[in-house]
C-alpha atoms as a PDB file:
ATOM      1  CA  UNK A   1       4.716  -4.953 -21.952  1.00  0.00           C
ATOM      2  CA  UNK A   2       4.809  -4.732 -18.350  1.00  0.00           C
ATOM      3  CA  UNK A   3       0.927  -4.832 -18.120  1.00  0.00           C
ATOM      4  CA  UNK A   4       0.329  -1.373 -19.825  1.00  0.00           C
ATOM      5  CA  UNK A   5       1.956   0.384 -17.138  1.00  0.00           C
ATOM      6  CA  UNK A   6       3.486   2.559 -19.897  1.00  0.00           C
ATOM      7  CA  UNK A   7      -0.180   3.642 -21.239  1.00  0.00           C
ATOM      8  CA  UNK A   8      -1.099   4.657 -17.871  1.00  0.00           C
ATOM      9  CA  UNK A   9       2.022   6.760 -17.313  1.00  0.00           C
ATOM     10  CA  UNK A  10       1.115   9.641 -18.706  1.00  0.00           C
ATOM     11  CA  UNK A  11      -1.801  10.075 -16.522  1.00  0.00           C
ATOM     12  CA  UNK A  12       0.147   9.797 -13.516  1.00  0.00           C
ATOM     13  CA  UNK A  13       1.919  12.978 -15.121  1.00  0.00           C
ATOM     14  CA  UNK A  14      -0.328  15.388 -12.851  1.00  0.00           C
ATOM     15  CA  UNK A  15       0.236  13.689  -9.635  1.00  0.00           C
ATOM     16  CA  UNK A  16       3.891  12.311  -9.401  1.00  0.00           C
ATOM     17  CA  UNK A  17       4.521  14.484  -6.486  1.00  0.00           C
ATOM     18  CA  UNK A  18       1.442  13.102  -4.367  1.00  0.00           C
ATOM     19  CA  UNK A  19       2.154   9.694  -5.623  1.00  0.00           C
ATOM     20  CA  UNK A  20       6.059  10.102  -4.101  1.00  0.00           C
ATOM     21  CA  UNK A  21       4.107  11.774  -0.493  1.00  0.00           C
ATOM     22  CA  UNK A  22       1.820   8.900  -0.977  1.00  0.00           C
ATOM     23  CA  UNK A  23       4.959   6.747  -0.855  1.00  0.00           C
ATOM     24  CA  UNK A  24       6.930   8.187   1.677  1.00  0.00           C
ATOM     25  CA  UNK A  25       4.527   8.289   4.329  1.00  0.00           C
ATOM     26  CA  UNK A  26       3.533   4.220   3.269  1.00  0.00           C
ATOM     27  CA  UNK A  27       6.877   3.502   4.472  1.00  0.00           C
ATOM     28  CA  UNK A  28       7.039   5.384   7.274  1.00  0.00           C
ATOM     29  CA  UNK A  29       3.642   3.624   8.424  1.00  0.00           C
ATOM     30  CA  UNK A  30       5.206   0.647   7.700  1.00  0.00           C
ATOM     31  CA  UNK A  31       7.973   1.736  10.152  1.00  0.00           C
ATOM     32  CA  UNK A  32       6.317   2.594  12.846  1.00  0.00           C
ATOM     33  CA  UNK A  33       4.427  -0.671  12.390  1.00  0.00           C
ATOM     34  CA  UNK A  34       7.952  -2.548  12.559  1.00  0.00           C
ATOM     35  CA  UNK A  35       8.874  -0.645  15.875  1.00  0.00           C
ATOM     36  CA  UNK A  36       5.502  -0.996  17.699  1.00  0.00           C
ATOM     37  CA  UNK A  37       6.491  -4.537  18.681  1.00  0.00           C
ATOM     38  CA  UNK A  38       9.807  -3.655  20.228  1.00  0.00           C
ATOM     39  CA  UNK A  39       7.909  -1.444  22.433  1.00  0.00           C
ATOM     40  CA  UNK A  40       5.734  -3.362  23.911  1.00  0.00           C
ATOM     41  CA  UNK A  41       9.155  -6.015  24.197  1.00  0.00           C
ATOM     42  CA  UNK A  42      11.025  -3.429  25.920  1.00  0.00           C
ATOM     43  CA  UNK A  43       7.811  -2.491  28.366  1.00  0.00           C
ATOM     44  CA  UNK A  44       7.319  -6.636  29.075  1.00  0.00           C
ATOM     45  CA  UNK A  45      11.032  -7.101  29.631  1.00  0.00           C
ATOM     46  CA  UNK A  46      11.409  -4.497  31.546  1.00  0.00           C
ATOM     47  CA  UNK A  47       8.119  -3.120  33.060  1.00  0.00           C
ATOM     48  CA  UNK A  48       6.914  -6.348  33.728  1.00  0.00           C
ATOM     49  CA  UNK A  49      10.147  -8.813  33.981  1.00  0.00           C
ATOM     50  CA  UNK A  50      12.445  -6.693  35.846  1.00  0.00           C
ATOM     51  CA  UNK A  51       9.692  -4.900  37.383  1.00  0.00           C
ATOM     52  CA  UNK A  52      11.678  -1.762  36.844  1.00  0.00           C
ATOM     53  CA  UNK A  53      10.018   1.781  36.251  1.00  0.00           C
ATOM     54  CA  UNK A  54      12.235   4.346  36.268  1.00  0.00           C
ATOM     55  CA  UNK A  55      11.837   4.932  32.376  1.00  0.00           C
ATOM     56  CA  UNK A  56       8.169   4.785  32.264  1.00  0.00           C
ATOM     57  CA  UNK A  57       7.450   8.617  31.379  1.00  0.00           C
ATOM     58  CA  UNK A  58       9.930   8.242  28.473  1.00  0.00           C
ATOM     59  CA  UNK A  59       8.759   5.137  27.015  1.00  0.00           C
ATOM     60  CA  UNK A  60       4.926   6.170  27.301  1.00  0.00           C
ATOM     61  CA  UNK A  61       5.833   9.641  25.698  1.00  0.00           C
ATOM     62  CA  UNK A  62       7.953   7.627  22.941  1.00  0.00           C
ATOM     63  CA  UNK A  63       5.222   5.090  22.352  1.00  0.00           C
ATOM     64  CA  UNK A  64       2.151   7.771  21.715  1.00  0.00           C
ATOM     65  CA  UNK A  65       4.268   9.545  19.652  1.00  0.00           C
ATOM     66  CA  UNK A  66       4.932   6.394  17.548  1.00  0.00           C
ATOM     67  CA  UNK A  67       1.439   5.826  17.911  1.00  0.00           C
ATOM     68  CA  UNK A  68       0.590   8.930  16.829  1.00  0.00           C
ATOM     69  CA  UNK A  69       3.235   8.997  13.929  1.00  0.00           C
ATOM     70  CA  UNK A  70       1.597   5.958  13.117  1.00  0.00           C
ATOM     71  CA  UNK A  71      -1.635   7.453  12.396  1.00  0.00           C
ATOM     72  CA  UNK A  72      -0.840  10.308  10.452  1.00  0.00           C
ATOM     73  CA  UNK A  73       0.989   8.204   8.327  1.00  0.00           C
ATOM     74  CA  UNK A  74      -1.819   5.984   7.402  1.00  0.00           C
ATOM     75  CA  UNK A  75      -4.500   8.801   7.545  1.00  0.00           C
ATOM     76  CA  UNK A  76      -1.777  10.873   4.798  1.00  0.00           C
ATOM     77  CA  UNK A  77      -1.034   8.125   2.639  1.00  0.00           C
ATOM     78  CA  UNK A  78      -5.215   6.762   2.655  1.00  0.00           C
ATOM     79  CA  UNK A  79      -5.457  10.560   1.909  1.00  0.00           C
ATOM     80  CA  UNK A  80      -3.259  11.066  -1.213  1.00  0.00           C
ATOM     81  CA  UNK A  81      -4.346   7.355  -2.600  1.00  0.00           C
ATOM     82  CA  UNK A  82      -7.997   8.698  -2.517  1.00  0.00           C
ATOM     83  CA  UNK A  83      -6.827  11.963  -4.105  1.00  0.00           C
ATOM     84  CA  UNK A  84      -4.880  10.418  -6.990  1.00  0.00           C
ATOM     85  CA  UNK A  85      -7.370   7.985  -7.641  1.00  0.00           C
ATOM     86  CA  UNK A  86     -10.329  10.457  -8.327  1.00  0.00           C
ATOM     87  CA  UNK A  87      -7.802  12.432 -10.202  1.00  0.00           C
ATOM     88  CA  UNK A  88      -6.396   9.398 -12.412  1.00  0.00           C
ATOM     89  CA  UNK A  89      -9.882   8.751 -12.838  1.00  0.00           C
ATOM     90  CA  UNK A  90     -10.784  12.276 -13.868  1.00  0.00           C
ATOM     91  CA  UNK A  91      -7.959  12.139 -16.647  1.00  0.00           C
ATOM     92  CA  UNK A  92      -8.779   8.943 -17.811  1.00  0.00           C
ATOM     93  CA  UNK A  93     -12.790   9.267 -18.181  1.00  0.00           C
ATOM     94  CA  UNK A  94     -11.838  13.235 -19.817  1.00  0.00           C
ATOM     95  CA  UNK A  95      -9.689  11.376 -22.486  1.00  0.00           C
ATOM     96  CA  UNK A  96     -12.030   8.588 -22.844  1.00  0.00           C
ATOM     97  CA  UNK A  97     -14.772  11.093 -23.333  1.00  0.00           C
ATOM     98  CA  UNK A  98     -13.113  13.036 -25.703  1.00  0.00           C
ATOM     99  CA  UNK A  99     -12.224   9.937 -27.813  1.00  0.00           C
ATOM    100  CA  UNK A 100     -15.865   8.891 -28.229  1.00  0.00           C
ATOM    101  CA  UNK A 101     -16.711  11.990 -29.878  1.00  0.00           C
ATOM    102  CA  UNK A 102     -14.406  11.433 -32.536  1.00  0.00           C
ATOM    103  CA  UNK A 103     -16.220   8.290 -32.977  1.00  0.00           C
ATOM    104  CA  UNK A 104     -18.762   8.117 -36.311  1.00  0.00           C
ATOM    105  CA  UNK A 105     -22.080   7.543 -35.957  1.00  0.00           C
ATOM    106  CA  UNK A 106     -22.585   4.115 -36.837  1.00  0.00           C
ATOM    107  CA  UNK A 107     -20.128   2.984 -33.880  1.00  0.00           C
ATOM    108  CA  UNK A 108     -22.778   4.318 -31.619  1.00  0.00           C
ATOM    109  CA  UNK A 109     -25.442   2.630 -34.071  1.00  0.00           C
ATOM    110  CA  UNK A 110     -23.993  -0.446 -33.303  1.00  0.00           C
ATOM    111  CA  UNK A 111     -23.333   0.044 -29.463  1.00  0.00           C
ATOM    112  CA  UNK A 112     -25.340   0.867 -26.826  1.00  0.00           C
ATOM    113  CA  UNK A 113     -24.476   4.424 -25.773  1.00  0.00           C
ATOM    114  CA  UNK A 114     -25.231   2.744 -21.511  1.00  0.00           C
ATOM    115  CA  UNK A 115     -23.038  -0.204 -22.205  1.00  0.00           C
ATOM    116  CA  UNK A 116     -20.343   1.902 -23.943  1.00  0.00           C
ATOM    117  CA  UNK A 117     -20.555   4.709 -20.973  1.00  0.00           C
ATOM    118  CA  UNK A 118     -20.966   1.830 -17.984  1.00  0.00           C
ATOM    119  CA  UNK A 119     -17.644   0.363 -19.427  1.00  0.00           C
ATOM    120  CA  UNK A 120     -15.612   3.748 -19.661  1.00  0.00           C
ATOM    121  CA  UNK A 121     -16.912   5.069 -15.883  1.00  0.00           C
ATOM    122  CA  UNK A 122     -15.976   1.297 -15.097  1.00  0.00           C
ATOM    123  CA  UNK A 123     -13.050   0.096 -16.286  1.00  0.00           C
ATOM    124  CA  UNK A 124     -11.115   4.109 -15.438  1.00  0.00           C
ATOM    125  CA  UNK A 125     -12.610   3.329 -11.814  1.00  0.00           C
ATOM    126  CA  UNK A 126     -10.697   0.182 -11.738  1.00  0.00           C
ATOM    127  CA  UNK A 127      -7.389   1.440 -13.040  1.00  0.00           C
ATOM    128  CA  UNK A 128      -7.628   4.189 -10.878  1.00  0.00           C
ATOM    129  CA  UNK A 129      -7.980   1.652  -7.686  1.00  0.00           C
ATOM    130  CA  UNK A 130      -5.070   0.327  -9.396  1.00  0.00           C
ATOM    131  CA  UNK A 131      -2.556   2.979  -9.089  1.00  0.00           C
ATOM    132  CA  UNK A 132      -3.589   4.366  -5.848  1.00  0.00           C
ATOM    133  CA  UNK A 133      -4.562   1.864  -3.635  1.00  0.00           C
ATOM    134  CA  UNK A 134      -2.412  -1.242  -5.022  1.00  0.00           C
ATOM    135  CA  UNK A 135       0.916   0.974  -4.919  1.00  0.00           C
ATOM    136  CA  UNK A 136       0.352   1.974  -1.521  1.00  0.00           C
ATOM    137  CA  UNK A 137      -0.471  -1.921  -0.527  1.00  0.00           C
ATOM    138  CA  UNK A 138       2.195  -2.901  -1.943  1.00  0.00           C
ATOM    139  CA  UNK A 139       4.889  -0.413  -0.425  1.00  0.00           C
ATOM    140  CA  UNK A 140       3.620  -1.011   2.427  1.00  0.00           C
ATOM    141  CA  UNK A 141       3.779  -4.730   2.541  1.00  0.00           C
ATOM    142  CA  UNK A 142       6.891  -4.944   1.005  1.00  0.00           C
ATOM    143  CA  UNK A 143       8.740  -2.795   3.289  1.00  0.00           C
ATOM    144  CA  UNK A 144       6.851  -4.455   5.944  1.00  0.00           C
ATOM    145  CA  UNK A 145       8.431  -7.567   5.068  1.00  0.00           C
ATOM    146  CA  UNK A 146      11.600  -6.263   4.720  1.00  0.00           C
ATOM    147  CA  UNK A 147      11.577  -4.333   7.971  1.00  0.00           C
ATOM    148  CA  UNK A 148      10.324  -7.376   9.307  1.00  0.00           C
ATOM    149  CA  UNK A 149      12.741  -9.763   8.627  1.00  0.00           C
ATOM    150  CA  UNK A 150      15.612  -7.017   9.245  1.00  0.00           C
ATOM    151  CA  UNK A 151      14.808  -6.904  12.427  1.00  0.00           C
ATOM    152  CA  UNK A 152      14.045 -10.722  13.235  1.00  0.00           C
ATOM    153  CA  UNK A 153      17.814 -11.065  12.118  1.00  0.00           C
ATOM    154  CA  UNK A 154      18.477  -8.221  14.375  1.00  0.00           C
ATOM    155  CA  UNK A 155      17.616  -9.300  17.459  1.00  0.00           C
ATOM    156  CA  UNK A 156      17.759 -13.195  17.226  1.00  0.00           C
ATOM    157  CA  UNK A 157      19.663 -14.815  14.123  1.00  0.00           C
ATOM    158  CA  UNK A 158      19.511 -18.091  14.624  1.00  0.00           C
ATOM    159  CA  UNK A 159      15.935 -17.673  15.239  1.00  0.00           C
ATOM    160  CA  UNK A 160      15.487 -16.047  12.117  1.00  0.00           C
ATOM    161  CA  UNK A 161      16.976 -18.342  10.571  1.00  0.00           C
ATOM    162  CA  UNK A 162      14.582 -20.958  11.402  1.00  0.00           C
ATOM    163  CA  UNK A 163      11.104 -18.931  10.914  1.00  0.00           C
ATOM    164  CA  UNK A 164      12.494 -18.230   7.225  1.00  0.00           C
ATOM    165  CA  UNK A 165      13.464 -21.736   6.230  1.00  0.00           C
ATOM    166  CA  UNK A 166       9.965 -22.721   6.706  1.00  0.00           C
ATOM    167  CA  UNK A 167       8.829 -20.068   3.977  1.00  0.00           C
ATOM    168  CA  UNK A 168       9.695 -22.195   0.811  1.00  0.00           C
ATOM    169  CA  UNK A 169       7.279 -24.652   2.330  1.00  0.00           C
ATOM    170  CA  UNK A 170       4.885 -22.782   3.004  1.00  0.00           C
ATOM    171  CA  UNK A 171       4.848 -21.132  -0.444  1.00  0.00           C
ATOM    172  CA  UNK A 172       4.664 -24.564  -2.060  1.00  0.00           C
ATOM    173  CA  UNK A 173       2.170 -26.209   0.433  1.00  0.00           C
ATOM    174  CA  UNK A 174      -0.526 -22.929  -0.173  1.00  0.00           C
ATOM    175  CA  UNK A 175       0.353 -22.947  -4.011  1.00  0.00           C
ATOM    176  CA  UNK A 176      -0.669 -26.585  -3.878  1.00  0.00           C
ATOM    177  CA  UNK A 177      -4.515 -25.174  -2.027  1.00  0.00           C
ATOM    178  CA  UNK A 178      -4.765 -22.922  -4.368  1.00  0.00           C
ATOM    179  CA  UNK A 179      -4.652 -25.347  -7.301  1.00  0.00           C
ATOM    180  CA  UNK A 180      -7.167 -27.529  -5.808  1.00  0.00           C
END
C-alpha cells in the first residue's frame, strides 16, 4: 500500500526532526521565491514608472535580505536532504547487511556475492534519493504552486482566472505527447 512508504518509515525514525527542518526551510524558499517577483513589480512600477526614489534604501535593504533569506533556505534544506539521505542510506545498507548474514550458504552458492552487493548499495542509494531529495522537490513545488496561484488571485482575479482555465488543456494536450 501506498508504495511501501510504510516499510521505509521506520528508517526515517532517526531523522524526523531534520526531515521537518528540511521541510520548513523548503517552504520558506519557496516563499521567498513567490515574493521575489513582487519586488522587482514594485521597483518597475515605481522606480521606473513613476520614476520615484524616495524608498530606494528600504526596498534594496528588503530585497537582499529576501535574497539572502532565499539562499540560506535552499543551501539548509540541500543541506539536511544530503544529510538524511546518507543517513537513510546508512540504515538501510546496515539492515540489509545484517540480513544477508542470516542467509545459508547455498543462497550465496546460487548468487553472485557482486550482483547481490551491487543491488543492496544500489537500490538503498535510490530510496535514499527518494526520501530526501523527492520530498524536498515536492514541498517545494507544491507550495510554489500554491503560493503562486494565491497570489495571481491576489493581485489580478480576473486575470487569474483566465491563466488557470487554460490548465485543463494543457494537462490534456501534454498527456496526449506523452502517449505518442
Amino acid at each position: 500500500k501506498f508504495f511501501g512508504i510504510g516499510r521505509i518509515l521506520p528508517f526515517l525514525h532517526n531523522v524526523r526532526s531534520k526531515i521537518l527542518i528540511m521541510v520548513f526551510f523548503g517552504l520558506a524558499g519557496s516563499v521567498t521565491d513567490i515574493i521575489l517577483p513582487l519586488f522587482q513589480r514594485y521597483a518597475l512600477d515605481h522606480f521606473v514608472g513613476l520614476g520615484v526614489f524616495d524608498t530606494i534604501g528600504l526596498f534594496l535593504l528588503l530585497y537582499i535580505l529576501t535574497i539572502l533569506l532565499a539562499a540560506v533556505s535552499n543551501y539548509i534544506s540541500c543541506a539536511l536532504a544530503t544529510i538524511i539521505e546518507m543517513r537513510v542510506n546508512r540504515e538501510l545498507r546496515q539492515t540489509g547487511f545484517n540480513h544477508l548474514q542470516t542467509l545459508s550458504f547455498s543462497y550465496f552458492n546460487q548468487n553472485s556475492v557482486g550482483y547481490i552487493h551491487a543491488r543492496l548499495m544500489s537500490d538503498t542509494s535510490r530510496i535514499g534519493s527518494l526520501v530526501s531529495w523527492s520530498l524536498i522537490d515536492c514541498v517545494w513545488r507544491l507550495s510554489y504552486l500554491i503560493g503562486a496561484v494565491v497570489v495571481m488571485v491576489a493581485l489580478n482575479p480576473r486575470l487569474a482566472a483566465m491563466v488557470l482555465s487554460t490548465l485543463p488543456l494543457l494537462v490534456i494536450l501534454f498527456e496526449k505527447k506523452k502517449k505518442k
